[in-house]
N, C-alpha and C. Protein backbone atom coordinates (compact mmCIF):
# COMPACT_ATOMS: atom_id res chain seq x y z
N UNK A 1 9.06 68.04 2.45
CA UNK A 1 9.14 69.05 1.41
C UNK A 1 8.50 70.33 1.93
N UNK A 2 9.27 71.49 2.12
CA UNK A 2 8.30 72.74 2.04
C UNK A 2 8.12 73.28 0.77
N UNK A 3 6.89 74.12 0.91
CA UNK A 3 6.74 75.04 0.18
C UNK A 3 6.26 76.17 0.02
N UNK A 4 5.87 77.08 -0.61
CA UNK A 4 5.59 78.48 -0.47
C UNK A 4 4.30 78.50 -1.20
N UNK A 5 3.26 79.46 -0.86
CA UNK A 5 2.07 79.73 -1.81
C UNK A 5 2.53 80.72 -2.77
N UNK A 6 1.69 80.67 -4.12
CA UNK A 6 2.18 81.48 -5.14
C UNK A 6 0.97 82.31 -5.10
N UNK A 7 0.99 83.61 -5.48
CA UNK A 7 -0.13 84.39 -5.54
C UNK A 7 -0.84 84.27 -6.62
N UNK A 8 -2.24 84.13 -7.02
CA UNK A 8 -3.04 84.06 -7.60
C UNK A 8 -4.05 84.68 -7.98
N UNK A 9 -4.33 85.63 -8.55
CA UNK A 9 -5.37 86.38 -8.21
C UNK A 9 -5.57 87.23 -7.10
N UNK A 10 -6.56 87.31 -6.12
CA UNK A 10 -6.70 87.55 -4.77
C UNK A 10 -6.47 86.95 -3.97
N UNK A 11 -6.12 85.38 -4.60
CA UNK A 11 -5.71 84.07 -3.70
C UNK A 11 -4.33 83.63 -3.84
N UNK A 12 -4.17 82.78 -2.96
CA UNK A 12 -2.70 81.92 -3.13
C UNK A 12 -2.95 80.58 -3.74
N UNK A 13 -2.07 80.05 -4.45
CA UNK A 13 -2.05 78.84 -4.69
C UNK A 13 -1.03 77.64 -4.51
N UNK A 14 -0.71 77.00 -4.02
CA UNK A 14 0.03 75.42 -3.96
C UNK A 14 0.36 75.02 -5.24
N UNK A 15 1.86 74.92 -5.21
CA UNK A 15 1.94 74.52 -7.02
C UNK A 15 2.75 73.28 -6.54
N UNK A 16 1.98 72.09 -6.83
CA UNK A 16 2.12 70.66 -7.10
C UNK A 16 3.16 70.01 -7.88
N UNK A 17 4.46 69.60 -7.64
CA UNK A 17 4.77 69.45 -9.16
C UNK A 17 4.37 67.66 -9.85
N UNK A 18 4.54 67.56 -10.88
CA UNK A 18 4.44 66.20 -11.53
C UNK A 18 4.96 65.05 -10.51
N UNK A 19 5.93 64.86 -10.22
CA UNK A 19 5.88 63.83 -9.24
C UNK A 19 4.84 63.41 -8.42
N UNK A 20 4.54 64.50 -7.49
CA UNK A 20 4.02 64.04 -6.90
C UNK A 20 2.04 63.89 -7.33
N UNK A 21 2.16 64.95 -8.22
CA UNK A 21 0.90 64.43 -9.47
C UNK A 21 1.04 63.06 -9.46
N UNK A 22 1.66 62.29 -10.06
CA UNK A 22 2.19 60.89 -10.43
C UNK A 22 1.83 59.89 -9.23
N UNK A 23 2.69 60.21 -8.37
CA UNK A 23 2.16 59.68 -7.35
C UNK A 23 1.03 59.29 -6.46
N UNK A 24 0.10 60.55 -6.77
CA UNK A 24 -1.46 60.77 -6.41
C UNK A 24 -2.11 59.93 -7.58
N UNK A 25 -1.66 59.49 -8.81
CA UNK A 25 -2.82 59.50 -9.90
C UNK A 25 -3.60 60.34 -10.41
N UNK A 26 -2.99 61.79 -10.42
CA UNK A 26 -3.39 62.90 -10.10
C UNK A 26 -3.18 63.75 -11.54
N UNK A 27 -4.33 64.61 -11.84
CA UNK A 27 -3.69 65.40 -13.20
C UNK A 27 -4.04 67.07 -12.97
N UNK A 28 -3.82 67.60 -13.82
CA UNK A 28 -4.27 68.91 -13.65
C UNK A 28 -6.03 69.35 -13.29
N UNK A 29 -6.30 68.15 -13.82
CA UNK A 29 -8.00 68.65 -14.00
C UNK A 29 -9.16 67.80 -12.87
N UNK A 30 -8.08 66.76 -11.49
CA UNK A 30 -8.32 66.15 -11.08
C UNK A 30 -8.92 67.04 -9.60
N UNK A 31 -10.18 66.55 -9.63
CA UNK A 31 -10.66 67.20 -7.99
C UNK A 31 -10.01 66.71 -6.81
N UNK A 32 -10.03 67.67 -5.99
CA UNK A 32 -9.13 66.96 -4.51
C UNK A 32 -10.60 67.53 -3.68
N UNK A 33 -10.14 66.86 -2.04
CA UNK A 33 -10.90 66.81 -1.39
C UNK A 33 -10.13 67.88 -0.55
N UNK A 34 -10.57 69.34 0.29
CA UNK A 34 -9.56 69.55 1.24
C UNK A 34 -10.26 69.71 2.77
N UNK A 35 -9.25 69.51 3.59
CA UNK A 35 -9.93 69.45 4.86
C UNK A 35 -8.73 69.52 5.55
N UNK A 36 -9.22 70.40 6.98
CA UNK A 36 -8.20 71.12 7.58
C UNK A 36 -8.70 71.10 9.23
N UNK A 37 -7.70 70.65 9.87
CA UNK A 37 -7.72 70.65 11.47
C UNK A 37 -7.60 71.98 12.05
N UNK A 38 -7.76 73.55 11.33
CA UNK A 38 -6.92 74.73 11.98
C UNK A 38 -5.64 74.77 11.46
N UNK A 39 -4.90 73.28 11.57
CA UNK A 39 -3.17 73.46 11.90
C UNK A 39 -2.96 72.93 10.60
N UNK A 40 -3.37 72.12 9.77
CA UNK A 40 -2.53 71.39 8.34
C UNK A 40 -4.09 70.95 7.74
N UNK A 41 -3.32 71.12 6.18
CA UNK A 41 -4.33 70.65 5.30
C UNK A 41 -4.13 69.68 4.69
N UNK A 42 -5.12 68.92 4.78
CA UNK A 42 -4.80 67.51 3.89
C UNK A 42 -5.74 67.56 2.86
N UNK A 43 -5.09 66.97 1.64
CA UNK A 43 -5.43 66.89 -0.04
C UNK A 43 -5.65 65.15 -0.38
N UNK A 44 -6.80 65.28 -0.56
CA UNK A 44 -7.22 63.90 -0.84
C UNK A 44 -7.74 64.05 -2.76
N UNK A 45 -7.14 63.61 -3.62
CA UNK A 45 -7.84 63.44 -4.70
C UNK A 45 -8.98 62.50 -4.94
N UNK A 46 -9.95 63.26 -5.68
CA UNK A 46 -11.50 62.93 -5.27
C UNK A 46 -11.82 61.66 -7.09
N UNK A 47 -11.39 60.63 -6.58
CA UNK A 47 -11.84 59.84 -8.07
C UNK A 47 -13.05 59.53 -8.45
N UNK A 48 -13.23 59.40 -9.35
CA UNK A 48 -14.50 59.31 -10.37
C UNK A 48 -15.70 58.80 -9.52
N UNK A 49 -15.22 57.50 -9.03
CA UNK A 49 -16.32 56.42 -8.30
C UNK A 49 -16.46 57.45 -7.22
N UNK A 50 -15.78 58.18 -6.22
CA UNK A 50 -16.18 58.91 -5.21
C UNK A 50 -16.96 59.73 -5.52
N UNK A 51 -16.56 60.45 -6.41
CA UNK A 51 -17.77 62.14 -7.19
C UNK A 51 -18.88 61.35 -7.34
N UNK A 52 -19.16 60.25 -7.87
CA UNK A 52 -20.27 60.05 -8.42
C UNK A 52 -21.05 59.34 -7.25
N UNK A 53 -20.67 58.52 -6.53
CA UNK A 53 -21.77 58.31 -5.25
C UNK A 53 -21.63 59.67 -4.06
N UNK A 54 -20.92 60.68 -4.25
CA UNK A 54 -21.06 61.61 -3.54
C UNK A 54 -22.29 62.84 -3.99
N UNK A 55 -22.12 62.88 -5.50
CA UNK A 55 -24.06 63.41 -5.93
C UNK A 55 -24.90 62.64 -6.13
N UNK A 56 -24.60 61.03 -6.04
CA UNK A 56 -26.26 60.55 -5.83
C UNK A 56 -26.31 61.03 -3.99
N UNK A 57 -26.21 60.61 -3.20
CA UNK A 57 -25.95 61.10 -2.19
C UNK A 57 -26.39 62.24 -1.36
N UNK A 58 -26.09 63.49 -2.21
CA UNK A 58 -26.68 64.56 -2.39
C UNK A 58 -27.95 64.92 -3.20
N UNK A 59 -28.71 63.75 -3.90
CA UNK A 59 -29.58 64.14 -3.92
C UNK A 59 -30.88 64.02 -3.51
């Protein structure tokens, strides 16, 4: 699939559609993880159990 960034503000944004929401387990209000080699970004959605041993963790 390609796609294009949409402008946002001062930023661009990635517009996701529902499928593949669906696919992730993924909703609008769902944190992702991002991380990038230079060359491609990968989107990891960040679930509940992860956030939460990721700030004990941090503290």
């Amino acid at each position: 699939m390609i796609k294009t960034l949409t402008k946002h503000g001062n930023s661009a944004a990635l517009v996701i559609e529902r499928p593949i929401l669906d696919l992730l387990g993924a909703t609008a209000d769902t944190a992702f993880e991002v991380v990038t080699d230079g060359k491609a970004l990968i989107l990891t959605p960040v679930k509940d159990a992860t956030r939460h041993t990721r700030f004990r963790q941090s503290m």
